[in-house]
N, C-alpha and C. Protein backbone atom coordinates (compact mmCIF):
# COMPACT_ATOMS: atom_id res chain seq x y z
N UNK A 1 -17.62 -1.32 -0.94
CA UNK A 1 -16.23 -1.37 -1.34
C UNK A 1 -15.57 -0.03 -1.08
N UNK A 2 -14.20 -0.41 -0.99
CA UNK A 2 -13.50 1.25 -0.08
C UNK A 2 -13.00 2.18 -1.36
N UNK A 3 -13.18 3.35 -1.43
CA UNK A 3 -13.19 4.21 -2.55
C UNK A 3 -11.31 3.93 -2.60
N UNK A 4 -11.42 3.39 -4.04
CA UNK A 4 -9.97 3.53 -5.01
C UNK A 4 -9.48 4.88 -5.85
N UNK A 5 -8.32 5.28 -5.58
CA UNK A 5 -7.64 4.11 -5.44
C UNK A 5 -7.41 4.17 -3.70
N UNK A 6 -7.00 2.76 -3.45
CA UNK A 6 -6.32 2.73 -1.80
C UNK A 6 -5.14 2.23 -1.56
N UNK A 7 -4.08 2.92 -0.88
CA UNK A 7 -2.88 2.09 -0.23
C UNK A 7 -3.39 1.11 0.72
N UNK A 8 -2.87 -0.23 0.63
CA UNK A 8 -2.64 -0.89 1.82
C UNK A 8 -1.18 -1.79 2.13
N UNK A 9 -0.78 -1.27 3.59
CA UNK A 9 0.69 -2.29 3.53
C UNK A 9 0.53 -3.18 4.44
N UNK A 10 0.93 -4.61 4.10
CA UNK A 10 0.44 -6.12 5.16
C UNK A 10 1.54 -6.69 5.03
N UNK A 11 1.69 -7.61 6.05
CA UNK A 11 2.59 -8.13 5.99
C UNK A 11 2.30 -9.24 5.23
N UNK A 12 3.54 -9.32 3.74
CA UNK A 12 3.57 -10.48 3.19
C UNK A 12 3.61 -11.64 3.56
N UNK A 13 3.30 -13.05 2.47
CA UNK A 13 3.16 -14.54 2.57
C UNK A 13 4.83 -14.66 3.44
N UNK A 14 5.90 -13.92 2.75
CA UNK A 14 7.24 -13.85 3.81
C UNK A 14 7.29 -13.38 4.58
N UNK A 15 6.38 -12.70 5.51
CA UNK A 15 6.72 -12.25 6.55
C UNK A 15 7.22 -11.24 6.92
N UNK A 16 6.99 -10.62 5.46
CA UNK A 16 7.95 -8.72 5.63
C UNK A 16 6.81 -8.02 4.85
N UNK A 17 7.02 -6.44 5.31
CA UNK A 17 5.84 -5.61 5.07
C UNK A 17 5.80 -5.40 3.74
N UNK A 18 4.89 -4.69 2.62
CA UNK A 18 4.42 -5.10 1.79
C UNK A 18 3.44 -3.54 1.05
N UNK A 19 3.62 -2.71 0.70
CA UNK A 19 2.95 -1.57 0.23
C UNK A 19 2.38 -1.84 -0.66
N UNK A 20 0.92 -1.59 -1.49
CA UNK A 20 0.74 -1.67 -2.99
C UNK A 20 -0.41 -0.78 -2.71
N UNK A 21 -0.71 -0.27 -4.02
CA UNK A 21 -1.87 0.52 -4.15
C UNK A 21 -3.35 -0.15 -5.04
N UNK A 22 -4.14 -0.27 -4.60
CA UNK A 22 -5.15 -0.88 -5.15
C UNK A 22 -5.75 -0.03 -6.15
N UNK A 23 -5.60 -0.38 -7.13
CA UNK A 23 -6.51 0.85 -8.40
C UNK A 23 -7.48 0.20 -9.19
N UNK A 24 -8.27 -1.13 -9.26
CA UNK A 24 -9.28 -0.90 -9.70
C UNK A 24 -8.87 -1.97 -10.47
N UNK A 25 -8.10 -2.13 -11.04
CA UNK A 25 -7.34 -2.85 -12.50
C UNK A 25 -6.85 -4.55 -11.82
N UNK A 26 -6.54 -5.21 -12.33
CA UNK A 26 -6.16 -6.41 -11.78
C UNK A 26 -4.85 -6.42 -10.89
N UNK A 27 -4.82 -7.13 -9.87
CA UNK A 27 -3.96 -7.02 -9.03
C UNK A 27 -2.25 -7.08 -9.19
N UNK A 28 -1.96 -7.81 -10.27
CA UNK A 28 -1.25 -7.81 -11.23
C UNK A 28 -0.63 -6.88 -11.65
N UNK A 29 -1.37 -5.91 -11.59
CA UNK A 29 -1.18 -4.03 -12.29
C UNK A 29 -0.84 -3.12 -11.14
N UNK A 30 -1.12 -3.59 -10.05
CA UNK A 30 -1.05 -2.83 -8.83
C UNK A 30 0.43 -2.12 -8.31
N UNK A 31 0.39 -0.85 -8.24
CA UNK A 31 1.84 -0.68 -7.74
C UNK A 31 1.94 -1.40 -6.29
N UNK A 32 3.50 -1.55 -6.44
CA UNK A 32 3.58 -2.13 -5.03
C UNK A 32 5.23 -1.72 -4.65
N UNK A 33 5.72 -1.99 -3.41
CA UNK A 33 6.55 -1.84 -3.44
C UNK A 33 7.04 -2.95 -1.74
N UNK A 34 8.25 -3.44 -1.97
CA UNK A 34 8.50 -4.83 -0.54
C UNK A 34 9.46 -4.09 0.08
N UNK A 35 9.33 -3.77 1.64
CA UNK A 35 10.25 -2.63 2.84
C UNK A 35 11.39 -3.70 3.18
N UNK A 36 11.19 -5.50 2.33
CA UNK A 36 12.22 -6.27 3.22
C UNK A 36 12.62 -6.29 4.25
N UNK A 37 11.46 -6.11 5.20
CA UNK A 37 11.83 -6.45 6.80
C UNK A 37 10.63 -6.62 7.61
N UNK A 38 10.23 -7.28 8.01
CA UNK A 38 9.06 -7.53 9.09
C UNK A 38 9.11 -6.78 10.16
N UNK A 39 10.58 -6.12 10.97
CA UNK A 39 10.52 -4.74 12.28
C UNK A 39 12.17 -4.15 12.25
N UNK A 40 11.64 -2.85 12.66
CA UNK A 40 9.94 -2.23 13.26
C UNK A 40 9.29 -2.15 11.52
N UNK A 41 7.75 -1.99 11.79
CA UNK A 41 7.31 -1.63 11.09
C UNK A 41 7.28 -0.41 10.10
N UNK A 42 7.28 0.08 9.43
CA UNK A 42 7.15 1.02 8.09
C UNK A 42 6.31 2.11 9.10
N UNK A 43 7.51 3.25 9.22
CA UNK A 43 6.91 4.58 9.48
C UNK A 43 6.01 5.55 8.89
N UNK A 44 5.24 5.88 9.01
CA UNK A 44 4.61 6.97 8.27
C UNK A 44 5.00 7.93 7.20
N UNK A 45 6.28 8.31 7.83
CA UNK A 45 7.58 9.03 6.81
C UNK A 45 7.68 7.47 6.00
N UNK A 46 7.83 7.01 6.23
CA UNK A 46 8.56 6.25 5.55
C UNK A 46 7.33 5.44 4.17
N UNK A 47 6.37 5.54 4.85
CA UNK A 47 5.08 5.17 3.99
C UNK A 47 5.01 6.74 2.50
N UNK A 48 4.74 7.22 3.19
CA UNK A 48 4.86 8.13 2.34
C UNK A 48 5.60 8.36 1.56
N UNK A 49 6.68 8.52 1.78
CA UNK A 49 7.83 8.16 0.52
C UNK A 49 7.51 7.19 -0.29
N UNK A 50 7.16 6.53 0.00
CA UNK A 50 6.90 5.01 -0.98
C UNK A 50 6.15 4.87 -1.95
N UNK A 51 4.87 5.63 -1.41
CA UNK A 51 3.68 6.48 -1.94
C UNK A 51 3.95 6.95 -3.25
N UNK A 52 4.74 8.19 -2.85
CA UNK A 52 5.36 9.11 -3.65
C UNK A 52 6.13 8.90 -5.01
N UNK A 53 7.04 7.31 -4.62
CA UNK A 53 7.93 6.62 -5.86
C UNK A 53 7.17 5.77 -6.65
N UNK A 54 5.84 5.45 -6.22
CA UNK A 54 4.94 4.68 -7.22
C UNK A 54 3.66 6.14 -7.64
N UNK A 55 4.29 7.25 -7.21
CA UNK A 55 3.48 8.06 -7.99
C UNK A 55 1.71 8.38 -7.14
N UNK A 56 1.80 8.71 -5.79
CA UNK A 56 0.41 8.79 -5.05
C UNK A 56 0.56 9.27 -4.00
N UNK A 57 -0.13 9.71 -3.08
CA UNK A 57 0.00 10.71 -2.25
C UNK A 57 -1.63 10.50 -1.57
N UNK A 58 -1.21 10.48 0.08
CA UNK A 58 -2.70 10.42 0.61
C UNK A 58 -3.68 11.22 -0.05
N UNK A 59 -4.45 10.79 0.13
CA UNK A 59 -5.69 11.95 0.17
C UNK A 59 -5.81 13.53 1.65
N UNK A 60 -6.21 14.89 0.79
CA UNK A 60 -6.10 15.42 1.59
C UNK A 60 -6.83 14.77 3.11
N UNK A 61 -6.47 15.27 4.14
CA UNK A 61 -6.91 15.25 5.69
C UNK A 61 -7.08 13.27 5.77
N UNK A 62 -6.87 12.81 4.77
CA UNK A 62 -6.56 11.44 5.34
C UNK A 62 -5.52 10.37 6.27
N UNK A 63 -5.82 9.51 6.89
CA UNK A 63 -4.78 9.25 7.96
C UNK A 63 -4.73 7.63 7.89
N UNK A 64 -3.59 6.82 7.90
CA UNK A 64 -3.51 5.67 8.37
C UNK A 64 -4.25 4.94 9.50
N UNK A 65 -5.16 4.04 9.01
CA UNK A 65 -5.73 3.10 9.80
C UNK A 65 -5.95 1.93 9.51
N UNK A 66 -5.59 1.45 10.95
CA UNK A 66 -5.46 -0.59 10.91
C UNK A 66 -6.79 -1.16 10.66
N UNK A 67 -6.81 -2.11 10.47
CA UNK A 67 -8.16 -2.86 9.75
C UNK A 67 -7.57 -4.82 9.84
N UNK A 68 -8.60 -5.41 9.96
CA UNK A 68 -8.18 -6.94 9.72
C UNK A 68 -9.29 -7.66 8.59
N UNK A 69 -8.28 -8.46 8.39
CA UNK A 69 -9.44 -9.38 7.33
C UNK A 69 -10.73 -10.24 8.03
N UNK A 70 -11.28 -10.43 7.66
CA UNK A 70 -12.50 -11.71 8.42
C UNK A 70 -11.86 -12.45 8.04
N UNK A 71 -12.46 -13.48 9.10
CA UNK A 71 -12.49 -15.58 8.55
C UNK A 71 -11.59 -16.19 9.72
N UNK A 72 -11.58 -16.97 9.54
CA UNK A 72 -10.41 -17.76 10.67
C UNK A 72 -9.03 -17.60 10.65
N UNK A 73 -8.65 -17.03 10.00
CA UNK A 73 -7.43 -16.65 10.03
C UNK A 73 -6.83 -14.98 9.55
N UNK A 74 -7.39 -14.06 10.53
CA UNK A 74 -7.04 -12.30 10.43
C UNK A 74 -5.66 -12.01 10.73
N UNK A 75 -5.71 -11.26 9.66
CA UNK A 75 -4.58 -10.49 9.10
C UNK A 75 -4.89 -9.03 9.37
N UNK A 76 -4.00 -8.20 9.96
CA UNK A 76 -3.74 -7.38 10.31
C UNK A 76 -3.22 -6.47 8.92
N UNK A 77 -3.98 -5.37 8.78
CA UNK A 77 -3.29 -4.40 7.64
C UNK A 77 -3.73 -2.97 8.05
N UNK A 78 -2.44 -2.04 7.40
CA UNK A 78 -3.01 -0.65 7.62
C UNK A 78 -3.59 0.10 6.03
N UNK A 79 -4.56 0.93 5.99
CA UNK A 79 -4.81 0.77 5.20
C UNK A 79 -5.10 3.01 4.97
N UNK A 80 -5.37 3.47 3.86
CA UNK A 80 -5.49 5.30 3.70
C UNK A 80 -5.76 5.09 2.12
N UNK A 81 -7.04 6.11 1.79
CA UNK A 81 -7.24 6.31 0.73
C UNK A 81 -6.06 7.48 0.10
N UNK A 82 -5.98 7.28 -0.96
CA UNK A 82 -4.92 7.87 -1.78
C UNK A 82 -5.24 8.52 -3.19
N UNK A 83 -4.47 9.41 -3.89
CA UNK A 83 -4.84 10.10 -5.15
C UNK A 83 -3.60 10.27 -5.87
N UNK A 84 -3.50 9.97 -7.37
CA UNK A 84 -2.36 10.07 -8.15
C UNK A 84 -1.82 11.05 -8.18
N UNK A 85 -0.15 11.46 -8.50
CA UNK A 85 0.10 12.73 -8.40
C UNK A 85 0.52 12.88 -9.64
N UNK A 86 0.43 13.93 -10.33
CA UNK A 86 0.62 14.69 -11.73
C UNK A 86 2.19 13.92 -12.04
N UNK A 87 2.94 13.88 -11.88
CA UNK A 87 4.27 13.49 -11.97
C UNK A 87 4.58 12.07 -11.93
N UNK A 88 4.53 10.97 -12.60
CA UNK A 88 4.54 9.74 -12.72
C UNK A 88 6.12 9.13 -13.58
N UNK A 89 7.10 9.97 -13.41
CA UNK A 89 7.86 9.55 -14.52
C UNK A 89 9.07 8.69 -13.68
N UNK A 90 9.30 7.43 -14.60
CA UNK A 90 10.04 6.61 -14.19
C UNK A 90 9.59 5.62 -12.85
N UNK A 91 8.27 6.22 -12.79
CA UNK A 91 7.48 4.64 -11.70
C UNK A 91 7.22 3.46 -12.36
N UNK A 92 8.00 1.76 -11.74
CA UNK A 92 7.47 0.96 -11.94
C UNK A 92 6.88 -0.13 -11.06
N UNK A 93 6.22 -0.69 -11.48
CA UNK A 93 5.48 -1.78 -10.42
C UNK A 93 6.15 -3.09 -10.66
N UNK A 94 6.23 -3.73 -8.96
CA UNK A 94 6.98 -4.83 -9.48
C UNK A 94 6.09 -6.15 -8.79
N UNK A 95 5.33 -6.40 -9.89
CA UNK A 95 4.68 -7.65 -8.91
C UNK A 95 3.08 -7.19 -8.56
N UNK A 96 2.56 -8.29 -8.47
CA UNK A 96 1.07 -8.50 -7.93
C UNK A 96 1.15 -7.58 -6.55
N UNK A 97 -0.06 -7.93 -5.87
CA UNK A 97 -0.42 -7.71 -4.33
C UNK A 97 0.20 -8.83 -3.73
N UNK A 98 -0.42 -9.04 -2.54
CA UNK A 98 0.14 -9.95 -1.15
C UNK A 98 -0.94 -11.17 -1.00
């Protein structure tokens, strides 16, 4: 299992990209946050910021990388381990995962 916590952003059941952070806790609990748009995709700048408003921040020297699900039907996601940042005030989560 991939060391938590982890960002991953996929494209949602709608069809638009999809940020949340996986922490361990039920998915339910997960920050997340919806870019409302399927393209272009969610920039790096732009990931990061996002990061930042649910309170997380890559991990040092860590980098965005794509990954797919198994099974008959793969899904494409990018995925970077991540670490909380001291400053959490006024973050909320809205919603499960994808």
């Amino acid at each position: 299992m991939a060391l938590l916590p982890e960002a991953r952003m996929v494209l949602d059941v709608s069809g638009t990209w999809k940020l949340f952070v996986l922490t361990g806790y039920e998915p339910r609990e997960w920050p997340v946050h919806g870019f409302n748009r399927a393209e272009p995709v969610p920039t790096v700048p732009e990931r990061a910021a996002v990061l930042a408003a649910l309170g997380y921040a890559a991990r040092d020297g860590a980098e965005w990388k794509w990954d797919a699900t198994t099974g008959r039907r793969r899904r494409m996601f990018a995925k970077i381990p991540v670490r909380p940042v001291a400053d959490r005030s006024g973050v909320t989560s809205s919603g499960g995962a994808a």
